[in-house]
Protein backbone atom coordinates (compact mmCIF):
# COMPACT_ATOMS: atom_id res chain seq x y z
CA UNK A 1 -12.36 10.80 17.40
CA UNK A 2 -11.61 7.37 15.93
CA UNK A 3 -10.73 5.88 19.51
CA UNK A 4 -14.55 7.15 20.40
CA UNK A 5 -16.28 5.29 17.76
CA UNK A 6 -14.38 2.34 18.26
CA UNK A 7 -15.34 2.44 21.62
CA UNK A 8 -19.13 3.27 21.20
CA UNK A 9 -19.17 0.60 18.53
CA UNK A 10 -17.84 -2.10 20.74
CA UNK A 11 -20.08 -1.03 23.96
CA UNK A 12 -23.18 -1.44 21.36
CA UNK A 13 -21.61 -5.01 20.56
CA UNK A 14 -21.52 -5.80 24.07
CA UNK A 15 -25.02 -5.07 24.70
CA UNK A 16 -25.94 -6.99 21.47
CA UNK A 17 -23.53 -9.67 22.51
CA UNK A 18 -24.92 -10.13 26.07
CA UNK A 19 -28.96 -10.10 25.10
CA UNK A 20 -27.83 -12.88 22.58
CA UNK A 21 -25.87 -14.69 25.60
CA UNK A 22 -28.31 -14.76 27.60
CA UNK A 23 -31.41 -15.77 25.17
CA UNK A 24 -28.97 -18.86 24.13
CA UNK A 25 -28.45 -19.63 27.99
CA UNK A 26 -30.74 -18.21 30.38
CA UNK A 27 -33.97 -19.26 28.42
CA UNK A 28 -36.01 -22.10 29.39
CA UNK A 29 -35.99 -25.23 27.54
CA UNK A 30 -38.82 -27.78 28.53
CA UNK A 31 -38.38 -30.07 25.82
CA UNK A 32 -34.78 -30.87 26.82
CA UNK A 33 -35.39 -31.46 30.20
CA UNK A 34 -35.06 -35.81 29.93
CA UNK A 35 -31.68 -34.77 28.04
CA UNK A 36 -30.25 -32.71 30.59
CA UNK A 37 -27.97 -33.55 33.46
CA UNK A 38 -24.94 -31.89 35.01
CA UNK A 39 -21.60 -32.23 34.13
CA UNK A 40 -18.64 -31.72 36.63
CA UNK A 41 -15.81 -33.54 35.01
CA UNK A 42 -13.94 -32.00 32.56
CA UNK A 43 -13.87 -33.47 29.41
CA UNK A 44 -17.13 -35.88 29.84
CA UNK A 45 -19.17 -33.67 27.18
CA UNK A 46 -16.75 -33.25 24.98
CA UNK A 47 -16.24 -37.03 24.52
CA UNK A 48 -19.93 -37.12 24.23
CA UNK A 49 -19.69 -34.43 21.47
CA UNK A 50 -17.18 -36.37 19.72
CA UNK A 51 -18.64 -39.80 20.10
CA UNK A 52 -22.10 -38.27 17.95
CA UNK A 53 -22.41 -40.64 14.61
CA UNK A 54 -23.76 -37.10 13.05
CA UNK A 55 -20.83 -34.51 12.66
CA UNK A 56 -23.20 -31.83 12.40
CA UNK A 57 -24.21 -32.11 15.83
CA UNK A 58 -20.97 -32.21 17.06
CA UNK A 59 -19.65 -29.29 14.98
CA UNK A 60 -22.74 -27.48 16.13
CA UNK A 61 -22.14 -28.06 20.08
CA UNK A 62 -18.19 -27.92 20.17
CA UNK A 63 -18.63 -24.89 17.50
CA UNK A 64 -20.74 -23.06 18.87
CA UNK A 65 -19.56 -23.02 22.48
CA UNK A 66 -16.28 -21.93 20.82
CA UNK A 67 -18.14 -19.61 18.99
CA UNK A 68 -19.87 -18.26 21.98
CA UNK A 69 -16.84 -17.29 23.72
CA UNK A 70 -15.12 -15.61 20.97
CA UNK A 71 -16.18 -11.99 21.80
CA UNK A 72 -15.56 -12.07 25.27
CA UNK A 73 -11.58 -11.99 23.28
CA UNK A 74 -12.02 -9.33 21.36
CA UNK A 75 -14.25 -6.53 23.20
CA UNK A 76 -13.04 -7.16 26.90
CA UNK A 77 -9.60 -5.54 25.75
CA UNK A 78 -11.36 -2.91 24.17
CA UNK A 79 -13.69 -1.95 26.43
CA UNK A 80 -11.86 -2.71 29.78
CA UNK A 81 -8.10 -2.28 29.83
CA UNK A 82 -8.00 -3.59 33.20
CA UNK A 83 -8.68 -6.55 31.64
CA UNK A 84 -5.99 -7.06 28.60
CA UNK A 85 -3.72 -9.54 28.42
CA UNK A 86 -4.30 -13.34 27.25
CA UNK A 87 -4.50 -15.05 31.16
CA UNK A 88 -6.61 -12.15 32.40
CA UNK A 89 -9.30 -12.25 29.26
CA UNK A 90 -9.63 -16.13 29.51
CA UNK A 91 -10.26 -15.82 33.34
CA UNK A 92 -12.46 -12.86 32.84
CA UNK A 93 -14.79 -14.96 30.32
CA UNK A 94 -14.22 -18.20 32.72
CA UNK A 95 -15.65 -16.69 35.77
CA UNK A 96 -18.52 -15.03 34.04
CA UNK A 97 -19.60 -18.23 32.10
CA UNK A 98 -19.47 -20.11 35.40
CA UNK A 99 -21.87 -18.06 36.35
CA UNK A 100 -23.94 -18.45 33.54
CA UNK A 101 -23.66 -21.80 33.73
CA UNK A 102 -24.57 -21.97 37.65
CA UNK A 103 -27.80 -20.04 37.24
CA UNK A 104 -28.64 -22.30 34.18
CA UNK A 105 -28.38 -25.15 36.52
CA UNK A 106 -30.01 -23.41 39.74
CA UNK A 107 -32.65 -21.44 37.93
CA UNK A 108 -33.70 -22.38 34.18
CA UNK A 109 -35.57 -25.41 33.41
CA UNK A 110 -34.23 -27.62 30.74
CA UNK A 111 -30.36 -26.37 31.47
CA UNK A 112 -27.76 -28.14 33.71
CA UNK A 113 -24.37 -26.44 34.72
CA UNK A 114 -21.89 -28.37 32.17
CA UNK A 115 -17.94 -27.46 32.92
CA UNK A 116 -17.34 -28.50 29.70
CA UNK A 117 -19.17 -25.57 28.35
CA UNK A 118 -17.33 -23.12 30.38
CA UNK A 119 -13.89 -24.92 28.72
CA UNK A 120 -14.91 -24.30 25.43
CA UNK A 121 -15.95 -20.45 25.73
CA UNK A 122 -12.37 -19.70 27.29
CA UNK A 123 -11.00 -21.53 24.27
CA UNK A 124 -13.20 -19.04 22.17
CA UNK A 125 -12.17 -16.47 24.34
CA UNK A 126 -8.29 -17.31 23.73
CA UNK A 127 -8.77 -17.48 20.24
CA UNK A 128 -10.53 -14.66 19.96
CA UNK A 129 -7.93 -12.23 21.98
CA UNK A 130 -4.83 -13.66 19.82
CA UNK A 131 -6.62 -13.05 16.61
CA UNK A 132 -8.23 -9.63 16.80
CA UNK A 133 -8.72 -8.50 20.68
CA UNK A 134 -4.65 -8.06 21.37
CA UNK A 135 -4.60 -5.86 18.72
CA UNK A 136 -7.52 -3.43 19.16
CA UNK A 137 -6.64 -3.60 22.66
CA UNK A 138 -2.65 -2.62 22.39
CA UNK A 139 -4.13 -0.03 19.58
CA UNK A 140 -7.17 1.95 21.40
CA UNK A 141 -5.03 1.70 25.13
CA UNK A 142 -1.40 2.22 24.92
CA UNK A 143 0.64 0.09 26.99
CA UNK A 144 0.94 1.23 30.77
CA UNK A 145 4.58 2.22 32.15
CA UNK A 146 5.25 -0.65 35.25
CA UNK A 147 7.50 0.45 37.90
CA UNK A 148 9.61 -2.76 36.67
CA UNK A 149 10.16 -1.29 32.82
CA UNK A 150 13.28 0.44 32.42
CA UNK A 151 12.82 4.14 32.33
CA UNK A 152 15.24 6.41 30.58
CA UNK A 153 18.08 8.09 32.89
CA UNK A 154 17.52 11.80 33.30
CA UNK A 155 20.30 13.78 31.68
CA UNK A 156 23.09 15.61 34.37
CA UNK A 157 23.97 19.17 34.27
CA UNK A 158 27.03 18.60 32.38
CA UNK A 159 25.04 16.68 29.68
CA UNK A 160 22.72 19.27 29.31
CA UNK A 161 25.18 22.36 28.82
CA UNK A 162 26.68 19.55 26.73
CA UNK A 163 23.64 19.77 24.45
CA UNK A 164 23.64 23.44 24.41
CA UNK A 165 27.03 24.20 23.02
CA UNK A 166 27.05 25.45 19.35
CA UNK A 167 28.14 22.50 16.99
CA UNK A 168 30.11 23.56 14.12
CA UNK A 169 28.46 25.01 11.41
CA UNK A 170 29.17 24.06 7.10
CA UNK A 171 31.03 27.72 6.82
CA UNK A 172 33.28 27.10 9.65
CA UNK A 173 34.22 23.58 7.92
CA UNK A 174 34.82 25.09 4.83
CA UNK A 175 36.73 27.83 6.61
CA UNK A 176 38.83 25.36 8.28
CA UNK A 177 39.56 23.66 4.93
CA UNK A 178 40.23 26.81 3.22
CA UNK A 179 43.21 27.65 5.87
CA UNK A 180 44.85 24.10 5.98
CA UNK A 181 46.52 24.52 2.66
CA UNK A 182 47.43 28.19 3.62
CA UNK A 183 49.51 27.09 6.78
CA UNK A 184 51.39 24.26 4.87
CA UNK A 185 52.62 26.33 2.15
CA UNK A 186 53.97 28.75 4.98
CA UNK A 187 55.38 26.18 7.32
CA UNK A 188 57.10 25.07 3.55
CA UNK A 189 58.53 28.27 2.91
CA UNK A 190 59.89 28.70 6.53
CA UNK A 191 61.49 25.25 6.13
CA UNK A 192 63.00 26.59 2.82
CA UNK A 193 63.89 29.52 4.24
CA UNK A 194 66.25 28.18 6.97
CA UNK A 195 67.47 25.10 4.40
CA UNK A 196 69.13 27.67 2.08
CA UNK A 197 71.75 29.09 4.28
CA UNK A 198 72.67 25.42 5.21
CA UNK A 199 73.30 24.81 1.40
CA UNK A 200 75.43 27.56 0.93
CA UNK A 201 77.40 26.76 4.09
CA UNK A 202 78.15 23.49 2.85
CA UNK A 203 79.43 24.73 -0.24
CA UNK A 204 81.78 27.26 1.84
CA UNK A 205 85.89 25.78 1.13
């Protein structure tokens, strides 16, 4: 029941997480359009980001791209196990924002395809998978048995009518310690018994 829910839950945070993707992205921006060109070195718009004398811009581009990418990390392992694991979630949320990106460049006005962009929502991505998504994932899908794990050798014949022998019970311990101290006092008296005529022989002139 509580696997359901979680699973509902994130499916509704994908939806809400995709119509937000794609008003950020996919919606025309006029205004920008002098400020826009494409990017397809990696690294170039980050400098840029850096080189800003206002730190609020720059927290508010790297941020937010970082930001942006962060639930592709945590609801791709929940919602598709296919997809868990740290390499497979950052290439997941790499192809599909180089897609956004390539129909921001192709198709919406005042957007440019910007590698640098794609960069930073992997890092999100990453980040978001090692903090929360590896754990939600590994908890909601168990992990799958490869042929390569070990498996444990079936038991033989002679192991199994091994297993089904009676072990000895407390009353057959106690029994056993209850007749120990009988058969030493008779083994002493037998040794006693044949000691005595020895003694008198010796005495014999």
């Amino acid at each position: 029941m509580a696997r359901a829910f979680v699973m509902a839950l994130g499916f509704v945070c994908m939806v809400a997480f995709a119509v937000a993707l794609a008003r950020v992205t996919l919606v025309p921006s006029p205004e920008s359009v002098p400020m826009t060109h494409t990017n397809l070195h990696p690294g170039s718009s980050i400098r840029l980001y850096f080189d800003q004398p206002d730190w609020r811009d720059t927290v508010k581009q790297v941020g937010g791209n970082i930001l942006l990418g962060v639930p592709f990390g945590v609801l791709l392992p929940v919602l598709f196990p296919r997809t868990r694991g740290l390499v497979r979630v950052v290439l997941m949320t790499a192809l599909v924002m180089l897609t956004v990106e390539t129909a921001q460049g192709l198709l919406v006005t005042g957007r440019a395809f910007d590698i640098d962009d794609v960069i930073l929502n992997s890092t999100g991505a990453f980040l978001g998978y090692l903090v929360l998504g590896r754990r939600l994932g590994r908890a909601l899908h168990p992990r799958r048995v490869r042929w390569w794990h070990p498996r444990p050798r079936p038991a033989t014949a002679e192991e199994r009518h091994a297993g089904r022998e009676r072990t000895p019970s407390t009353a057959d311990t106690d029994t056993d310690r209850d007749a120990a101290p009988d058969a030493d006092r008779t083994t002493a008296s037998k040794r006693s018994r044949w000691a005595l005529p020895a003694a008198l022989r010796a005495k014999r002139p």
